[in-house]
Protein backbone atom coordinates (compact mmCIF):
# COMPACT_ATOMS: atom_id res chain seq x y z
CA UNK A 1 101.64 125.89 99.94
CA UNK A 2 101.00 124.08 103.46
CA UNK A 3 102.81 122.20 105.45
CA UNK A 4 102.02 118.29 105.20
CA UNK A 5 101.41 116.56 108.84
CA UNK A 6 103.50 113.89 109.67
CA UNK A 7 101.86 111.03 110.92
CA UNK A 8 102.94 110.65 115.03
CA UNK A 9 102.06 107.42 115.19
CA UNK A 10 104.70 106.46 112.36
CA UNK A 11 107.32 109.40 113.71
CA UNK A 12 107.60 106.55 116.78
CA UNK A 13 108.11 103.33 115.11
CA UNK A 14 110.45 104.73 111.98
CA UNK A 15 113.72 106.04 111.44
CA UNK A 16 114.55 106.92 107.59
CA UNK A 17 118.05 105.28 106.67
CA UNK A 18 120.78 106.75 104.80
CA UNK A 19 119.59 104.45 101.49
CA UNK A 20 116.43 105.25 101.30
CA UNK A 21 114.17 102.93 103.48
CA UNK A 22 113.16 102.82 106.67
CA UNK A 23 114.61 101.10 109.79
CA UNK A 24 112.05 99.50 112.63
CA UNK A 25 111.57 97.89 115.61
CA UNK A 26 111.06 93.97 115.91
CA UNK A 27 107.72 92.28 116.57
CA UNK A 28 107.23 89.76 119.30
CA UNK A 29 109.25 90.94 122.29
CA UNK A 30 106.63 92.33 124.75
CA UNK A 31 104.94 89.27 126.05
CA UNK A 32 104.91 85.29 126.53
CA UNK A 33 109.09 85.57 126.60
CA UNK A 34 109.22 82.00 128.59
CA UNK A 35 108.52 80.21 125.37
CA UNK A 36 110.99 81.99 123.05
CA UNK A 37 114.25 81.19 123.04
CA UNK A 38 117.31 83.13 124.32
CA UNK A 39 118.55 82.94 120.55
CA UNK A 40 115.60 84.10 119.07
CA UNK A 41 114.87 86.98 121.53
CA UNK A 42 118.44 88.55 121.50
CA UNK A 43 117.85 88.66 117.60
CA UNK A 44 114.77 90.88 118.26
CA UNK A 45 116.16 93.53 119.77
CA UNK A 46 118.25 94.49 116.86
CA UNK A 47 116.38 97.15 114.41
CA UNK A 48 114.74 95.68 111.37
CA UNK A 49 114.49 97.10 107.86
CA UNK A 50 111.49 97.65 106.14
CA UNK A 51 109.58 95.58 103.43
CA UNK A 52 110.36 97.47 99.99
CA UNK A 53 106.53 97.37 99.48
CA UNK A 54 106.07 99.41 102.71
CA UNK A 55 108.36 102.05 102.42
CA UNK A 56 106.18 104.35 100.02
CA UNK A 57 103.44 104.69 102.73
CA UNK A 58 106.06 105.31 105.13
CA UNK A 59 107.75 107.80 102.82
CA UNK A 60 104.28 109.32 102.78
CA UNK A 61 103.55 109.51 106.62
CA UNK A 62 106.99 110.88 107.32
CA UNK A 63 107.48 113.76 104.79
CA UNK A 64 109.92 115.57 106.43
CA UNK A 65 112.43 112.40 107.28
């Protein structure tokens, strides 16, 4: 049987976690930082998890995670 490609694009922005799901970066920390507070952008850089009704197409990018 062959070897399923695992989608690079998806390799970069997820990590599988020891539960099951996926871990990711936060949204909304590249640009226009003047406006955001100091609060809300130290809160950003911390990983996020991923939305239960995301993780199957994850699963299914990353087969070998």
């Amino acid at each position: 049987m062959p070897k399923i490609k695992t989608n690079r694009g998806a390799a970069k922005r997820f990590k599988r976690r020891a539960s099951g799901g996926f871990k990711c970066g936060s949204s909304h920390r590249r640009h226009i930082l003047t406006k955001k507070s100091t609060k809300r952008k130290r809160h950003l850089r911390h990983p996020a998890q991923l939305h239960a009704s995301d993780v199957r197409s994850a699963a299914r990018m990353l087969p070998y995670s």
